[in-house]
Protein backbone atom coordinates (compact mmCIF):
# COMPACT_ATOMS: atom_id res chain seq x y z
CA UNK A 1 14.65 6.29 65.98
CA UNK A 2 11.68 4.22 65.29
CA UNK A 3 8.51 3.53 67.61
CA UNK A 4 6.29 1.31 67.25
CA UNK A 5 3.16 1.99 70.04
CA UNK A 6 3.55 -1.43 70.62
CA UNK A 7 3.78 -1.56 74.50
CA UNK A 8 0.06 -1.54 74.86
CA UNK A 9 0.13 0.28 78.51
CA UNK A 10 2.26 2.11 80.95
CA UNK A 11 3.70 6.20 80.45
CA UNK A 12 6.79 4.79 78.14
CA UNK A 13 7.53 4.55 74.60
CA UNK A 14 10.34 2.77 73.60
CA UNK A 15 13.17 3.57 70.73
CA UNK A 16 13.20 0.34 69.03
CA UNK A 17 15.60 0.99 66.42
CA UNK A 18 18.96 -0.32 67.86
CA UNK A 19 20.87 2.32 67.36
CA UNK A 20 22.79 4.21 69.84
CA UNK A 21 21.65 5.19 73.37
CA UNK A 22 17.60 4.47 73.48
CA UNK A 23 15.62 7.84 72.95
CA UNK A 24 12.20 6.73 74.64
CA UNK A 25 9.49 8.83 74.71
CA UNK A 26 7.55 9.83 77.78
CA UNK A 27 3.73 10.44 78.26
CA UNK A 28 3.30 12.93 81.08
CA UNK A 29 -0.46 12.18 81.54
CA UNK A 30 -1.60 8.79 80.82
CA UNK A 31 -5.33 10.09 81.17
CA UNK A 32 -4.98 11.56 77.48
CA UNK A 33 -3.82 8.98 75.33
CA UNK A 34 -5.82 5.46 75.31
CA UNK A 35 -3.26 2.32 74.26
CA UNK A 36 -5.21 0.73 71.56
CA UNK A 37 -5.99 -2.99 71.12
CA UNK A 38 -5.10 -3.59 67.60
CA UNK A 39 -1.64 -1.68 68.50
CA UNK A 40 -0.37 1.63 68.70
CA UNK A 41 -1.88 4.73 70.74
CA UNK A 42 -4.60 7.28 70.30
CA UNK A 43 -4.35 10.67 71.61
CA UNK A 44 -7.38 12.46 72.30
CA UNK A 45 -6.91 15.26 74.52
CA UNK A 46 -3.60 17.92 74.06
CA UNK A 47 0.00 16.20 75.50
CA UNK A 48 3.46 16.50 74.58
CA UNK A 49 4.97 12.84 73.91
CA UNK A 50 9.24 13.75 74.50
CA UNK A 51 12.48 12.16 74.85
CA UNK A 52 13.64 13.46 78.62
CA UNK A 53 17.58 13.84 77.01
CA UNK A 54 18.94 16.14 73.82
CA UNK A 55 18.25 14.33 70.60
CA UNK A 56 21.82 13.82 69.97
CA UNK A 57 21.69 10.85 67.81
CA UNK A 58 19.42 12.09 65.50
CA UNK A 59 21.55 15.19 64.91
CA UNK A 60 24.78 13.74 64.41
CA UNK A 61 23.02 11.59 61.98
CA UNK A 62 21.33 14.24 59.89
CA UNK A 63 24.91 16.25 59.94
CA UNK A 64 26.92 13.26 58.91
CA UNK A 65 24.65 11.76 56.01
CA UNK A 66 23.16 15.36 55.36
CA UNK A 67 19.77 14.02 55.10
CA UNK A 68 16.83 12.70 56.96
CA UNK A 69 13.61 10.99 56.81
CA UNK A 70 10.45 11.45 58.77
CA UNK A 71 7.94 8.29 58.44
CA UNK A 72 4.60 8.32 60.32
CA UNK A 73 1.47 6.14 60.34
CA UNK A 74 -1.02 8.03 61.23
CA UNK A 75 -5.16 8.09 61.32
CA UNK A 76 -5.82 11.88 61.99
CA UNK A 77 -9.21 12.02 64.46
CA UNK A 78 -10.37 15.19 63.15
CA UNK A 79 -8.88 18.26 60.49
CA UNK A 80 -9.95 20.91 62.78
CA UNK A 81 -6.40 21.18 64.55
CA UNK A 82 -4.16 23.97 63.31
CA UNK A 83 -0.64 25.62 64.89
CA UNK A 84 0.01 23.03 62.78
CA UNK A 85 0.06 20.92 65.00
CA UNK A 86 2.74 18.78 65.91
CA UNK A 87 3.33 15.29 64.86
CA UNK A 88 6.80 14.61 65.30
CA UNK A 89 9.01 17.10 65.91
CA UNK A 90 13.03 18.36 66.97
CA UNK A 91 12.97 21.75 68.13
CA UNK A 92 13.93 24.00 71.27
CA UNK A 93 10.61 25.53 71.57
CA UNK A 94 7.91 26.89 69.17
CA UNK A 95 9.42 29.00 67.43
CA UNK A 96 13.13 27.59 66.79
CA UNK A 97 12.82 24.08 65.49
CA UNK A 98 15.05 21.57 63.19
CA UNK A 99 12.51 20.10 61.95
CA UNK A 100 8.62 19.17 62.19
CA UNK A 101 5.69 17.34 60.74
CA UNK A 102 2.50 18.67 61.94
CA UNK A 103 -1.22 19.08 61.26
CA UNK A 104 -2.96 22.10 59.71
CA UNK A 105 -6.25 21.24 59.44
CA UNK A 106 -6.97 19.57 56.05
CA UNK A 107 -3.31 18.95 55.33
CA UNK A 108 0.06 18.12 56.66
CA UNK A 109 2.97 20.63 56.91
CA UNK A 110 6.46 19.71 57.28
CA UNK A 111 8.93 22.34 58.12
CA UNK A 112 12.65 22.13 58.29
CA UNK A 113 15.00 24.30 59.07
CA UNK A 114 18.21 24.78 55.80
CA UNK A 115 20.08 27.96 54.97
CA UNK A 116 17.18 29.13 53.10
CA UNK A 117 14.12 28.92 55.53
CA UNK A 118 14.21 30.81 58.45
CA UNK A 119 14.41 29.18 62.34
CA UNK A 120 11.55 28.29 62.16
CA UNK A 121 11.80 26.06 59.24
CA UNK A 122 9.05 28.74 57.50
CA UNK A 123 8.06 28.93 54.75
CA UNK A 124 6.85 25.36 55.22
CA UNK A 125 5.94 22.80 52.71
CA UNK A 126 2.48 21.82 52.63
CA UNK A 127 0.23 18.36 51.23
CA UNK A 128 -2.72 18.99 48.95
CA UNK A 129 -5.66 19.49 51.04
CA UNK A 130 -7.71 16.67 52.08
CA UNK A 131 -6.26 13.76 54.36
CA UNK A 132 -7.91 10.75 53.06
CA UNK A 133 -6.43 7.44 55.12
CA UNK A 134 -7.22 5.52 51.55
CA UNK A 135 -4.64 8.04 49.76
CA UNK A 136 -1.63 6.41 49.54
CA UNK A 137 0.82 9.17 47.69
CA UNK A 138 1.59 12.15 49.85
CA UNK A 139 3.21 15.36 48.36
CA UNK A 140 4.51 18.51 48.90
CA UNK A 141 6.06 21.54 47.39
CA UNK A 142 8.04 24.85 48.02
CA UNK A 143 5.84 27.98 47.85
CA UNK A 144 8.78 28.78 45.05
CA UNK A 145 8.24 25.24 43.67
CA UNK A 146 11.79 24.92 43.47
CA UNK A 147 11.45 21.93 45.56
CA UNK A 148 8.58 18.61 45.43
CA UNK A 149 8.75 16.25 47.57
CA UNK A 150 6.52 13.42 47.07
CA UNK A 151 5.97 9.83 49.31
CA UNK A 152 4.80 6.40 47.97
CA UNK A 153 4.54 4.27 50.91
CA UNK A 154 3.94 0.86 48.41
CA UNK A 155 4.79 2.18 45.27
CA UNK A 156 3.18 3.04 42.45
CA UNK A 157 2.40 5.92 40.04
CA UNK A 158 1.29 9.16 39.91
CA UNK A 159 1.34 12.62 37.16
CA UNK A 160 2.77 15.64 37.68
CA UNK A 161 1.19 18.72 36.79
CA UNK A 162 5.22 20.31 36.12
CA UNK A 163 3.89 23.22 35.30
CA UNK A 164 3.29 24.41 39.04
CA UNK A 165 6.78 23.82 39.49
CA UNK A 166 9.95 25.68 38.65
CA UNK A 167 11.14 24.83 35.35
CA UNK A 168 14.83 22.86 35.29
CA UNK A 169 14.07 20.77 38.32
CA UNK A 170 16.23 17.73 38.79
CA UNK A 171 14.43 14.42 39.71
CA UNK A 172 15.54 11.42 41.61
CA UNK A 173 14.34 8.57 43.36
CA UNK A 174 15.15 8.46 47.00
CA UNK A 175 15.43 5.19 48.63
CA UNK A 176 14.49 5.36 52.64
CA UNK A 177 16.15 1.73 53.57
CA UNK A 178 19.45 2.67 51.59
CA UNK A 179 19.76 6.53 51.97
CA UNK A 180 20.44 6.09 47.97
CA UNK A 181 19.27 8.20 44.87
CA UNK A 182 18.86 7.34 41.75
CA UNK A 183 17.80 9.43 38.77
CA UNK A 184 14.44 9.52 38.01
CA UNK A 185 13.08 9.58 34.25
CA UNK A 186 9.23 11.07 33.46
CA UNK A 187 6.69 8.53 31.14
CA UNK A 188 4.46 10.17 28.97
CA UNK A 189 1.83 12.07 30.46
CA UNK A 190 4.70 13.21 33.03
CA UNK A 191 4.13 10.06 34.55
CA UNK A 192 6.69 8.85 36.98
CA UNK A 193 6.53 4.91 38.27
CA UNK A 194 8.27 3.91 41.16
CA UNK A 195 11.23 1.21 40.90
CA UNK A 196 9.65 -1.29 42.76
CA UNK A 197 6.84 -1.81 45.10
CA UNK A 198 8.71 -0.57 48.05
CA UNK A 199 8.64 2.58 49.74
CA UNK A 200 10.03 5.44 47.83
CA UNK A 201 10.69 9.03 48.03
CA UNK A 202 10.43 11.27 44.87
CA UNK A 203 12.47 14.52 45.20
CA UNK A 204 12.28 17.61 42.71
CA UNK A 205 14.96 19.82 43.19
CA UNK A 206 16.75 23.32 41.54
CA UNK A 207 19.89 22.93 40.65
CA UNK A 208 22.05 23.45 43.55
CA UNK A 209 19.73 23.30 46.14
CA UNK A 210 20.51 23.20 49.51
CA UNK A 211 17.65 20.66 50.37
CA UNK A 212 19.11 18.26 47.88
């Protein structure tokens, strides 16, 4: 799926990503969101944005390739809001999900559903604390830290402080517009650099892991 917010008005958001049947999104009180004029949509009082049909697409997907991505672009109004609550989200109800980004106050928590995390996708994977806007590399990490997980929306380079993690991790590059990985090699310092300027996923994983 991909939206956009680009419609500018009306109860509808629409699945721009050309592939399969359309899963548009539905805003069942246009009172609590306000279209914006630059583009995309603000929500300032409590709604539920949702497809009106089973997300079927995005299932099949994630069982055939075995992965998936979640990609927002997002200004957070205020880090008061906890539950977490949701960003984006696949679930049956709130407490037997697939998979969802939300909002816990000062960071974002992502929680997914595998063979080791229970149906609620818990425990969850967290971001440092603090949601700047001008902080461009977003991470996370198991409670175990047998699995990182870190975003670079335009590249770059960051240092890893390994020694919060589990030690034998495996490290690759994940690449969002291929669905490839690559190994990934440490700099001094524990430095790792991104391949390009490009979006880019760095994943840390244990041997064997099921979230590999």
């Amino acid at each position: 799926m991909l939206y956009t917010f680009d419609e500018g008005h009306g109860d509808a958001i629409r699945d721009r990503s050309g592939r399969g049947e359309p899963l548009d999104l539905r805003i069942p009180n246009a009172a609590h969101v306000q279209w914006l004029p630059a583009g995309g949509l603000g929500i300032h009082s409590p709604t539920l944005l949702s497809s009106s049909v089973p997300a079927r697409k995005i299932v099949t997907a994630a069982q055939a390739s075995g992965a998936l991505t979640i990609e927002a672009w997002i200004k957070p109004a205020n880090v008061g809001q906890a539950g977490p609550a949701r960003i984006a989200t696949l679930s049956r109800d709130t407490s037997e999900r697939n998979f969802t980004l939300g909002q816990d106050h000062a960071t974002f928590q992502v929680r997914l559903r595998t063979t080791r995390t229970s149906a609620n996708g818990e425990p969850a994977l967290d971001s440092p604390g603090g949601l700047d806007p001008a902080r461009f590399i977003a991470a996370a990490r198991s409670q175990q830290g047998d699995v990182a997980i870190l975003y670079f929306p335009v590249g770059g380079e960051t240092a890893l402080q390994l020694d919060r993690l589990a030690p034998g991790l495996e490290s690759h590059w994940f690449d969002p517009r291929t669905g490839q990985r690559s190994p990934a090699h440490a700099a001094e310092l524990h430095r790792f650099r991104t391949p390009d300027e490009q979006d880019w996923v760095l994943l840390l994983t244990a041997p064997g892991s099921t979230s590999r």
